[in-house]
PDB file of N, CA and C in Angstrom:
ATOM      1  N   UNK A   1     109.320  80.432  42.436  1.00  0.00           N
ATOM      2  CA  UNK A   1     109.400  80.565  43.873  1.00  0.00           C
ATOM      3  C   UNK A   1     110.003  79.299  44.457  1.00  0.00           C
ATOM      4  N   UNK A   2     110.837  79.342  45.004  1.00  0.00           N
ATOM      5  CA  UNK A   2     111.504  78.357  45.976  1.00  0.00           C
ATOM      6  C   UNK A   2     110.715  78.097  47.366  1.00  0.00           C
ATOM      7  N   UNK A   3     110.240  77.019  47.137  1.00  0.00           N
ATOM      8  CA  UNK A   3     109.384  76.063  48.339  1.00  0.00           C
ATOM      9  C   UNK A   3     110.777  76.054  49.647  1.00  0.00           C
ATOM     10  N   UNK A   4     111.431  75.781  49.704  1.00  0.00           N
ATOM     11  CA  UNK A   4     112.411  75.030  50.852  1.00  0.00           C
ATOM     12  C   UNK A   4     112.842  76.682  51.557  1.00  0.00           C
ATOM     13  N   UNK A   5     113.398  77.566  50.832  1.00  0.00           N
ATOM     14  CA  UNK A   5     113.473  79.091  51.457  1.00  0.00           C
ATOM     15  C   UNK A   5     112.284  79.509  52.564  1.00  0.00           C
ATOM     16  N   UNK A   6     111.032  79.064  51.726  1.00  0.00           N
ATOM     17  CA  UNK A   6     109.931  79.511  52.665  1.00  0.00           C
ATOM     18  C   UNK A   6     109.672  78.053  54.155  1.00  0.00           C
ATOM     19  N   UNK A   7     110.005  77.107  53.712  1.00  0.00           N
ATOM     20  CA  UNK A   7     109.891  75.873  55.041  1.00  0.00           C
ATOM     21  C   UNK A   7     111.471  76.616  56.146  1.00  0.00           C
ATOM     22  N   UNK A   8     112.811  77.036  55.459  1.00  0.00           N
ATOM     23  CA  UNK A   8     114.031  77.203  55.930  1.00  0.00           C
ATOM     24  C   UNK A   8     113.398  78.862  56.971  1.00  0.00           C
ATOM     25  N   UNK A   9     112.888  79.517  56.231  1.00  0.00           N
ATOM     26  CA  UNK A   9     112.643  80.646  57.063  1.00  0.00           C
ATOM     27  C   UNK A   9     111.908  80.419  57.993  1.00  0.00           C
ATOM     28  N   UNK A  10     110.539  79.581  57.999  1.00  0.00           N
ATOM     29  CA  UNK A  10     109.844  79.591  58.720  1.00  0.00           C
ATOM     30  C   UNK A  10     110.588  79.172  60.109  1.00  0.00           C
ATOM     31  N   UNK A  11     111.283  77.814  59.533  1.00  0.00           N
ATOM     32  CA  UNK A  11     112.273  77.236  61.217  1.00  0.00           C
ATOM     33  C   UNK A  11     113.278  77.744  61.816  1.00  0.00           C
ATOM     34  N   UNK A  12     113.819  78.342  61.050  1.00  0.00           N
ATOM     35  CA  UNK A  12     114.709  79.754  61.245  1.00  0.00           C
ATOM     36  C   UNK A  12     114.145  79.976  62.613  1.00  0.00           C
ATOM     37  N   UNK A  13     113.121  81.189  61.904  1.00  0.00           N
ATOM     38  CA  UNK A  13     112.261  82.209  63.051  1.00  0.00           C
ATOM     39  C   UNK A  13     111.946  81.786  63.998  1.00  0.00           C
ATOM     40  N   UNK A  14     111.192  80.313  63.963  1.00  0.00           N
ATOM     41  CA  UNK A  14     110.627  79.365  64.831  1.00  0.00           C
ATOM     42  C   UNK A  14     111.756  79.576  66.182  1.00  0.00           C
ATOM     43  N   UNK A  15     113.333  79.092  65.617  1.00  0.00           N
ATOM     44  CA  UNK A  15     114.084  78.716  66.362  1.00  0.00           C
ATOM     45  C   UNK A  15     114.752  79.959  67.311  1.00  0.00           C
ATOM     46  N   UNK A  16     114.436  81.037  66.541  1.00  0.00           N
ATOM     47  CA  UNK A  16     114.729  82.560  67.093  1.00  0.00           C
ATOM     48  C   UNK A  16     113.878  82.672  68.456  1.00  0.00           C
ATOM     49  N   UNK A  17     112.443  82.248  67.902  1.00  0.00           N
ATOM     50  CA  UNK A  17     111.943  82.453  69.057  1.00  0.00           C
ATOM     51  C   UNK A  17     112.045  81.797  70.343  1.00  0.00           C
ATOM     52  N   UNK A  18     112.385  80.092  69.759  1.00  0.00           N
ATOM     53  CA  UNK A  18     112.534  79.626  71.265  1.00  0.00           C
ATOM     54  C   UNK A  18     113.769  79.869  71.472  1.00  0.00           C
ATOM     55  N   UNK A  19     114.627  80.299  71.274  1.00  0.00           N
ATOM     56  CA  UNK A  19     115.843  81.081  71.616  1.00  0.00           C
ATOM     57  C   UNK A  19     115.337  82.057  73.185  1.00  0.00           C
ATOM     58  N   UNK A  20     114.360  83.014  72.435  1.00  0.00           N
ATOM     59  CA  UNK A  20     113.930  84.406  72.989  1.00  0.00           C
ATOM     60  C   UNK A  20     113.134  83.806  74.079  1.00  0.00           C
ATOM     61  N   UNK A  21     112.374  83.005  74.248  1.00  0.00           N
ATOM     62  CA  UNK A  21     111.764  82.162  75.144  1.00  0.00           C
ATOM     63  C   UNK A  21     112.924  82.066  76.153  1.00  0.00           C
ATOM     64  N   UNK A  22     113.935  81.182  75.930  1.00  0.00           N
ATOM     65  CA  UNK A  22     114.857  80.479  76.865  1.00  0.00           C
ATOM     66  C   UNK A  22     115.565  82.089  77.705  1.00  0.00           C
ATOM     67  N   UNK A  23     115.826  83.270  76.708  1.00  0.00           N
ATOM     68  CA  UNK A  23     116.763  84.180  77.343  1.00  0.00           C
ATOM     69  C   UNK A  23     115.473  84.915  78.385  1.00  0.00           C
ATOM     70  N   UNK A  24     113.816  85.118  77.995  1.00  0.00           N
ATOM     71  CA  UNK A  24     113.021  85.874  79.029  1.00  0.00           C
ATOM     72  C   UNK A  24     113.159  85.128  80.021  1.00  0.00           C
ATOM     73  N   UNK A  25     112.756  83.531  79.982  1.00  0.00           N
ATOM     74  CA  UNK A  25     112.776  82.599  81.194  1.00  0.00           C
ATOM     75  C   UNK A  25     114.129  82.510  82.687  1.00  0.00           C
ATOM     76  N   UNK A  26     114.983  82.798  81.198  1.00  0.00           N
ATOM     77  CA  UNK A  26     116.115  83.307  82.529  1.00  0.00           C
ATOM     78  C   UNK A  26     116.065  84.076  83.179  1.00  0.00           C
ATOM     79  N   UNK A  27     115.959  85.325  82.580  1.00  0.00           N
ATOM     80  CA  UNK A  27     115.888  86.937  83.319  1.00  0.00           C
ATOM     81  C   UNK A  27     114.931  87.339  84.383  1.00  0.00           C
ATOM     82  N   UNK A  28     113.584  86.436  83.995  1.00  0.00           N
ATOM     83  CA  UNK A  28     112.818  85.906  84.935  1.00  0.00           C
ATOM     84  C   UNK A  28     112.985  85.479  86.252  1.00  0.00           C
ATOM     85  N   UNK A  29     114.078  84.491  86.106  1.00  0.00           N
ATOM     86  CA  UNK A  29     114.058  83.223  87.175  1.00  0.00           C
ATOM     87  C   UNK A  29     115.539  84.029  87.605  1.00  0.00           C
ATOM     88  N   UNK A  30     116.133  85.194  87.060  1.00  0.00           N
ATOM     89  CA  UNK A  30     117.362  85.665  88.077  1.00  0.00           C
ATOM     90  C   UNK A  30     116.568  86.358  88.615  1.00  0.00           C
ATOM     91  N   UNK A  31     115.439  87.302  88.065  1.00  0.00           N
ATOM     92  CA  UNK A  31     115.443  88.483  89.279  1.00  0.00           C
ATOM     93  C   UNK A  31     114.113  87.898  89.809  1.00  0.00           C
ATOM     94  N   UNK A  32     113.887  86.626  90.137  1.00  0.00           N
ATOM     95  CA  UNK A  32     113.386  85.962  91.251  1.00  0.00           C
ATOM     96  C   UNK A  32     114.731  85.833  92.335  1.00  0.00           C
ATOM     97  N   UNK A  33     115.506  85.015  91.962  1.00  0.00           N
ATOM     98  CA  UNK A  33     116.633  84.706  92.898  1.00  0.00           C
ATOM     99  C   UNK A  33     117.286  85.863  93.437  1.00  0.00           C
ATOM    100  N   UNK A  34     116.769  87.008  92.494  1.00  0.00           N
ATOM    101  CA  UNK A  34     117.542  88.272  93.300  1.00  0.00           C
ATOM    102  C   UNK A  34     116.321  88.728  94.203  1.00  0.00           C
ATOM    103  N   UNK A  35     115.408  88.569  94.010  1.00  0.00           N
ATOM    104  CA  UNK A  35     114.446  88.855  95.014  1.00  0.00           C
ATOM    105  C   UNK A  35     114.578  87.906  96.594  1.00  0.00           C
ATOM    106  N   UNK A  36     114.989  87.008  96.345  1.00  0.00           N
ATOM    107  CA  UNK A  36     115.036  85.799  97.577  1.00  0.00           C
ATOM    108  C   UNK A  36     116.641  86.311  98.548  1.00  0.00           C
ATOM    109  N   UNK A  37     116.903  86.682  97.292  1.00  0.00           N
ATOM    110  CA  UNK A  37     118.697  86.665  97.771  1.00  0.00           C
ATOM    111  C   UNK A  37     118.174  88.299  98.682  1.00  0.00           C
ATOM    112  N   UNK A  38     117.381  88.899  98.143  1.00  0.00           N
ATOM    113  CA  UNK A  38     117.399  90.629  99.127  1.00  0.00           C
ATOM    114  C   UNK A  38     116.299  90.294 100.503  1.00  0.00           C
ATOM    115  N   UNK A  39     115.637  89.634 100.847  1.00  0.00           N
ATOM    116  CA  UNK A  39     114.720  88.494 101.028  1.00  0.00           C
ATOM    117  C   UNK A  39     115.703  88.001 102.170  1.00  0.00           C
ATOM    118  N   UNK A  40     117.028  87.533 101.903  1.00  0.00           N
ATOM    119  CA  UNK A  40     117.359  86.038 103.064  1.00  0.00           C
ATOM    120  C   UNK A  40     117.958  86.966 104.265  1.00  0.00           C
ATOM    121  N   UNK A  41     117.148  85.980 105.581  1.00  0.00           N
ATOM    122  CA  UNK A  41     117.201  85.952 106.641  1.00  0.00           C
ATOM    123  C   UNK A  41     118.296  85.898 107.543  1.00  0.00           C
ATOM    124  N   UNK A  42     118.909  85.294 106.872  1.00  0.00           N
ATOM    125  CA  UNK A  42     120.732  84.944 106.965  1.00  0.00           C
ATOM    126  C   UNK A  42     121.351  86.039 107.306  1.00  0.00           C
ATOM    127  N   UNK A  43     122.361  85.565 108.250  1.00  0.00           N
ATOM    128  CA  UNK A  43     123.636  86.901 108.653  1.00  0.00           C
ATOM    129  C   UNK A  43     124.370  87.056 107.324  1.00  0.00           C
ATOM    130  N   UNK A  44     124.702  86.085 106.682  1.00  0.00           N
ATOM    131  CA  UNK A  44     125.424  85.918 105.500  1.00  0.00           C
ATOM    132  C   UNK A  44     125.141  87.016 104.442  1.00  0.00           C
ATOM    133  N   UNK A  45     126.240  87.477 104.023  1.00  0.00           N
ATOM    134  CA  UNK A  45     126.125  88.820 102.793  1.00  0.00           C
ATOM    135  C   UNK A  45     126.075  87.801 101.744  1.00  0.00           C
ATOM    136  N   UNK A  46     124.883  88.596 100.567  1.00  0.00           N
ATOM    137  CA  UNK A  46     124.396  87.915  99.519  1.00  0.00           C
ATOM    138  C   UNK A  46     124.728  89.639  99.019  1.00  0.00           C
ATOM    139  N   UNK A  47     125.271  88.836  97.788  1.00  0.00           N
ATOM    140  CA  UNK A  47     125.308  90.391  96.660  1.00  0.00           C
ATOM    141  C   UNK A  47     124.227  89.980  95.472  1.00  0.00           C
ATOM    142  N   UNK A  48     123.779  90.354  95.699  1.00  0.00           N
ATOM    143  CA  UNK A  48     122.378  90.181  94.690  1.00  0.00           C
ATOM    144  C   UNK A  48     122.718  90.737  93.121  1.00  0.00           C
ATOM    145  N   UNK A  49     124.053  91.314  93.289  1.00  0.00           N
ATOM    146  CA  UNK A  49     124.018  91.484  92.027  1.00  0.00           C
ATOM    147  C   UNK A  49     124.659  90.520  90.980  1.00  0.00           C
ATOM    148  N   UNK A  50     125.287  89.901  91.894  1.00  0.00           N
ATOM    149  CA  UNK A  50     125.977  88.605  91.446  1.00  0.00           C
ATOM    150  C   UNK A  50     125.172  87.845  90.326  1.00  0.00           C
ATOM    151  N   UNK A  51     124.060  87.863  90.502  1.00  0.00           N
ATOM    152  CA  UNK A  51     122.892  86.950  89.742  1.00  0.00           C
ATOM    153  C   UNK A  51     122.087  87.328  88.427  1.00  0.00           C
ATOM    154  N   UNK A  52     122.648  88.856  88.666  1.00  0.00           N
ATOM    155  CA  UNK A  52     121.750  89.387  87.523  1.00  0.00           C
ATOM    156  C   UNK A  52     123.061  89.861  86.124  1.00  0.00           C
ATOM    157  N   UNK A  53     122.619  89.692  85.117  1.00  0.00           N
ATOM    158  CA  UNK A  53     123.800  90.012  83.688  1.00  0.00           C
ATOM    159  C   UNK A  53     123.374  91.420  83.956  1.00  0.00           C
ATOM    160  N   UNK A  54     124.227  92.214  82.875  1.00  0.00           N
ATOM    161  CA  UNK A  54     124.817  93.353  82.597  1.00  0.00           C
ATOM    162  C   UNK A  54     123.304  94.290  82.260  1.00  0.00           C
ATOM    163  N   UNK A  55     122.373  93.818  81.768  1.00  0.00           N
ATOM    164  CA  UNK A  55     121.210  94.416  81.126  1.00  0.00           C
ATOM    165  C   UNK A  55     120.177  94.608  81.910  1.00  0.00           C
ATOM    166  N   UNK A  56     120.057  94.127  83.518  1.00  0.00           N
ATOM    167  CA  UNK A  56     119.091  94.511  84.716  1.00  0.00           C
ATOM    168  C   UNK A  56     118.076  94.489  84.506  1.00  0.00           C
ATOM    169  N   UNK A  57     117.593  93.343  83.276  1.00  0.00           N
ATOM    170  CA  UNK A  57     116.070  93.380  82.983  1.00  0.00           C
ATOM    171  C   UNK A  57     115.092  93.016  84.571  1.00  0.00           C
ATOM    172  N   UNK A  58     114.011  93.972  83.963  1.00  0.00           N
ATOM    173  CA  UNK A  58     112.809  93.916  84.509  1.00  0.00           C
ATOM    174  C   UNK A  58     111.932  92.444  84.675  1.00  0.00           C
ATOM    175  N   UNK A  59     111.008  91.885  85.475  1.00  0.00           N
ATOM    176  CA  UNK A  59     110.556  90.715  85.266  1.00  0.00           C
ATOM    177  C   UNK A  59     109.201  90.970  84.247  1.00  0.00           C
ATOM    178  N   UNK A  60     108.798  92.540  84.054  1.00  0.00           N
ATOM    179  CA  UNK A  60     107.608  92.973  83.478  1.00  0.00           C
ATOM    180  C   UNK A  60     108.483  92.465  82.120  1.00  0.00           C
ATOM    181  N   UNK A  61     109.878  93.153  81.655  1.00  0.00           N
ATOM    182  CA  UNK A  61     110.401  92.811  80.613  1.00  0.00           C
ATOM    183  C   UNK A  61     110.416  91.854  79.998  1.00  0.00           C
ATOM    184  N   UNK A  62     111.036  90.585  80.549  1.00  0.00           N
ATOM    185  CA  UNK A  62     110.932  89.275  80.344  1.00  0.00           C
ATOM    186  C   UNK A  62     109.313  89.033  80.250  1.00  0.00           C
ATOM    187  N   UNK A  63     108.220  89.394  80.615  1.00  0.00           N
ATOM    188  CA  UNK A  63     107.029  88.626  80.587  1.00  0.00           C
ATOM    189  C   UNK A  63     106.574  89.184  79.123  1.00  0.00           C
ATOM    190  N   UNK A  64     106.816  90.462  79.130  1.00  0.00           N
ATOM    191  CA  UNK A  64     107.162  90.977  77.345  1.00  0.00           C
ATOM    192  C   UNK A  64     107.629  90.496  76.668  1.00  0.00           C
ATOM    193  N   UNK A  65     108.692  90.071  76.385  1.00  0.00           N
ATOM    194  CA  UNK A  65     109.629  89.027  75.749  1.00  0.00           C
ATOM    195  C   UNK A  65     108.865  88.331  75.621  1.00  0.00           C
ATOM    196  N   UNK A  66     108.088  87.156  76.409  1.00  0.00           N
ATOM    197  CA  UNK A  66     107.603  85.650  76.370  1.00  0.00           C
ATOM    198  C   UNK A  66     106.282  86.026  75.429  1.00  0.00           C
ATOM    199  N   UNK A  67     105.721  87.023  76.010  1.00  0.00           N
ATOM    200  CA  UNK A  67     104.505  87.554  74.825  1.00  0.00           C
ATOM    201  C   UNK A  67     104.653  87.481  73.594  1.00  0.00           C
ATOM    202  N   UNK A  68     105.889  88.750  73.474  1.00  0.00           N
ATOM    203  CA  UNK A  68     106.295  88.225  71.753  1.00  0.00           C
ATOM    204  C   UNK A  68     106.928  87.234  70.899  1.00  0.00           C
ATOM    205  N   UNK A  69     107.442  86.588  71.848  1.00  0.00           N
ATOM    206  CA  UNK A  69     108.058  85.372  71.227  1.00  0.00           C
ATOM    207  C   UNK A  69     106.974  84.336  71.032  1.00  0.00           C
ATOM    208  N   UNK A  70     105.814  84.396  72.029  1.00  0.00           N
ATOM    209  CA  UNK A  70     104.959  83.590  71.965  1.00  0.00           C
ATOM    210  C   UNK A  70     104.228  84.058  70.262  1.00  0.00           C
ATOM    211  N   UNK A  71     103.998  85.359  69.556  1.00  0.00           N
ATOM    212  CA  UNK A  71     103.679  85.980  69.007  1.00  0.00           C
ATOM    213  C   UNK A  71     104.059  85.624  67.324  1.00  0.00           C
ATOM    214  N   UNK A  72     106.219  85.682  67.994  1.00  0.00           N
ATOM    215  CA  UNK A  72     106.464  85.166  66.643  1.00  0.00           C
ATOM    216  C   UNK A  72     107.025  84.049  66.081  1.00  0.00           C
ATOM    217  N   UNK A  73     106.571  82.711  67.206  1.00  0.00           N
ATOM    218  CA  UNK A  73     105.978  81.604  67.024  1.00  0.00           C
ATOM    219  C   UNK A  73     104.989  81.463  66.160  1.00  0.00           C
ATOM    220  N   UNK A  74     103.989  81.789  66.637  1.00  0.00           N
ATOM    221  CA  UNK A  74     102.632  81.381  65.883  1.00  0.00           C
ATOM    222  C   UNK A  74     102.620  82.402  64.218  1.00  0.00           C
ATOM    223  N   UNK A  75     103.410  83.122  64.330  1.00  0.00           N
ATOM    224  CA  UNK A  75     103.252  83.376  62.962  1.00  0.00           C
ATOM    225  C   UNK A  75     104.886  82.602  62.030  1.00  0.00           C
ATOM    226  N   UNK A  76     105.793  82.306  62.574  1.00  0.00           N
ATOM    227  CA  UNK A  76     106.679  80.934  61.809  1.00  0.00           C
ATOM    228  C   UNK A  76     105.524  80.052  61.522  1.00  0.00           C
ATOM    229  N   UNK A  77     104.523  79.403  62.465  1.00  0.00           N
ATOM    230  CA  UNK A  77     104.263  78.098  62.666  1.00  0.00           C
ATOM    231  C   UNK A  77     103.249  78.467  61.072  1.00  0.00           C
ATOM    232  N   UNK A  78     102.531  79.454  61.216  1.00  0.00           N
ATOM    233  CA  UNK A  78     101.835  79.870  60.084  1.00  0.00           C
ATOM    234  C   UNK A  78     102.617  79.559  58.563  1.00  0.00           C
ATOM    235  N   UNK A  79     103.959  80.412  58.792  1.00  0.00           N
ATOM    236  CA  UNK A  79     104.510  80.478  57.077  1.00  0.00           C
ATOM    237  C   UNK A  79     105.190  79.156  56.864  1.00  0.00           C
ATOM    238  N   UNK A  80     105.404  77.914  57.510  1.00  0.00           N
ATOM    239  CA  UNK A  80     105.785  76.554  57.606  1.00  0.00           C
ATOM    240  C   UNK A  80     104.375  76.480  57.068  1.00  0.00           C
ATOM    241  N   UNK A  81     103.208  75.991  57.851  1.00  0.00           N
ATOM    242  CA  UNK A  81     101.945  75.483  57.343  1.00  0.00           C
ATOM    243  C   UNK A  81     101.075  75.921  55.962  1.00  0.00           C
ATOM    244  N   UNK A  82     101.665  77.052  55.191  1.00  0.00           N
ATOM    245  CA  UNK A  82     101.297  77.658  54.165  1.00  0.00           C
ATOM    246  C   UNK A  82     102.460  77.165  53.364  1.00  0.00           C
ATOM    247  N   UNK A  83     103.500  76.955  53.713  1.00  0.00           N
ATOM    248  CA  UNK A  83     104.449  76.498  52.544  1.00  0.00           C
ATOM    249  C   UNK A  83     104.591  75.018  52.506  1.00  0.00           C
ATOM    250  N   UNK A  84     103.863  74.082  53.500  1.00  0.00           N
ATOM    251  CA  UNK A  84     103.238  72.942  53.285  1.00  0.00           C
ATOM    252  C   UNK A  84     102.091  72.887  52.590  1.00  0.00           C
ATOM    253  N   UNK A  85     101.335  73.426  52.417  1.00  0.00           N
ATOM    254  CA  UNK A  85     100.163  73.780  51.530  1.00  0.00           C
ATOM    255  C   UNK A  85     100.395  73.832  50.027  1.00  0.00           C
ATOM    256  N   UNK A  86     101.357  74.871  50.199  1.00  0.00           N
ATOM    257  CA  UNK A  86     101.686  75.138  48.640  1.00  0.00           C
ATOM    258  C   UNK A  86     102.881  74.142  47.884  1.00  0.00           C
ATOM    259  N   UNK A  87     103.360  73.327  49.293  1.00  0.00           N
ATOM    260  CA  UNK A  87     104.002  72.256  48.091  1.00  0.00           C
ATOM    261  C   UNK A  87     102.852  71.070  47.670  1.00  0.00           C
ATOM    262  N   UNK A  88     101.764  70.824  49.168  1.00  0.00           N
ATOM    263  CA  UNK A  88     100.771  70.176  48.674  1.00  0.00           C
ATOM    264  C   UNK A  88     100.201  70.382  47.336  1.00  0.00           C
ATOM    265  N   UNK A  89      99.719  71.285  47.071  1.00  0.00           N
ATOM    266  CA  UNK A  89      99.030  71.484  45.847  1.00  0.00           C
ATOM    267  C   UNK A  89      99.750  71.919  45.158  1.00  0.00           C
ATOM    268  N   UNK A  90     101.243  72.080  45.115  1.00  0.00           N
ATOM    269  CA  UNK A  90     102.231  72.035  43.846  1.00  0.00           C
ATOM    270  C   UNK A  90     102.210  70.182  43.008  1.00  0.00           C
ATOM    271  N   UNK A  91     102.214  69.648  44.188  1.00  0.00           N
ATOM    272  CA  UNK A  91     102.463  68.314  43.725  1.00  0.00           C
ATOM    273  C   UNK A  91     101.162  67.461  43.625  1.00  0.00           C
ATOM    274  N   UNK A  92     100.200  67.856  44.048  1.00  0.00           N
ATOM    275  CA  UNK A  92      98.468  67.430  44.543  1.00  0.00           C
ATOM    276  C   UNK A  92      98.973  66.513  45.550  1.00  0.00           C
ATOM    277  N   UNK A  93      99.354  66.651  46.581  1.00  0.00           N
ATOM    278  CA  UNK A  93      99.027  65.191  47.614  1.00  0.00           C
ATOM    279  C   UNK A  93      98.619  66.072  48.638  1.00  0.00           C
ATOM    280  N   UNK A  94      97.516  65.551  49.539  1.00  0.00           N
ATOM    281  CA  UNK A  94      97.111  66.418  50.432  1.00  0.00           C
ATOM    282  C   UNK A  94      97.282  65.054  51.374  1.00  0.00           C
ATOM    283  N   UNK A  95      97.854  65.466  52.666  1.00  0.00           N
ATOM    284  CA  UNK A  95      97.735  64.630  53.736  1.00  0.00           C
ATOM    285  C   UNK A  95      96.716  64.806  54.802  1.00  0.00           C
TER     286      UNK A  95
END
């Protein structure tokens, strides 16, 4: 079994997720601004659609997203800390 495959996957995934983090947080924080923008008081025409990408996510969506990413975080953070384990006691040094 290859030790470094299982540390490489784990940060992999890790990094997938805060990926998936950064894209809910957006989708979030547009269809806030599209809420403000339908919202302003202003004579000024606001196209609200201006703000939002092609995919019209939901803010329920994005809070889904952050759930599971939060989700498959903690299980990377898991197969990193088990494949620190098992090089520990491949080699006996326990820190």
């Amino acid at each position: 079994m290859n030790i470094q495959s299982a540390f490489a996957a784990g940060l992999q995934g890790y990094q997938r997720s805060a990926d998936s983090v950064t894209d809910a947080s957006l989708n979030i924080s547009r269809q806030n601004i599209n809420a403000l923008a339908n919202q302003s008081s202003t004579g000024a025409e606001v196209n609200p659609d201006q703000f939002v990408d092609a995919s019209k996510k939901t803010t329920a969506d994005g809070l889904v997203q952050l759930q599971q990413a939060e989700l498959h975080a903690q299980a990377n953070v898991h197969s990193i800390k088990t494949a620190d384990d098992m090089l520990g006691t491949l080699i006996d040094i326990r820190v």
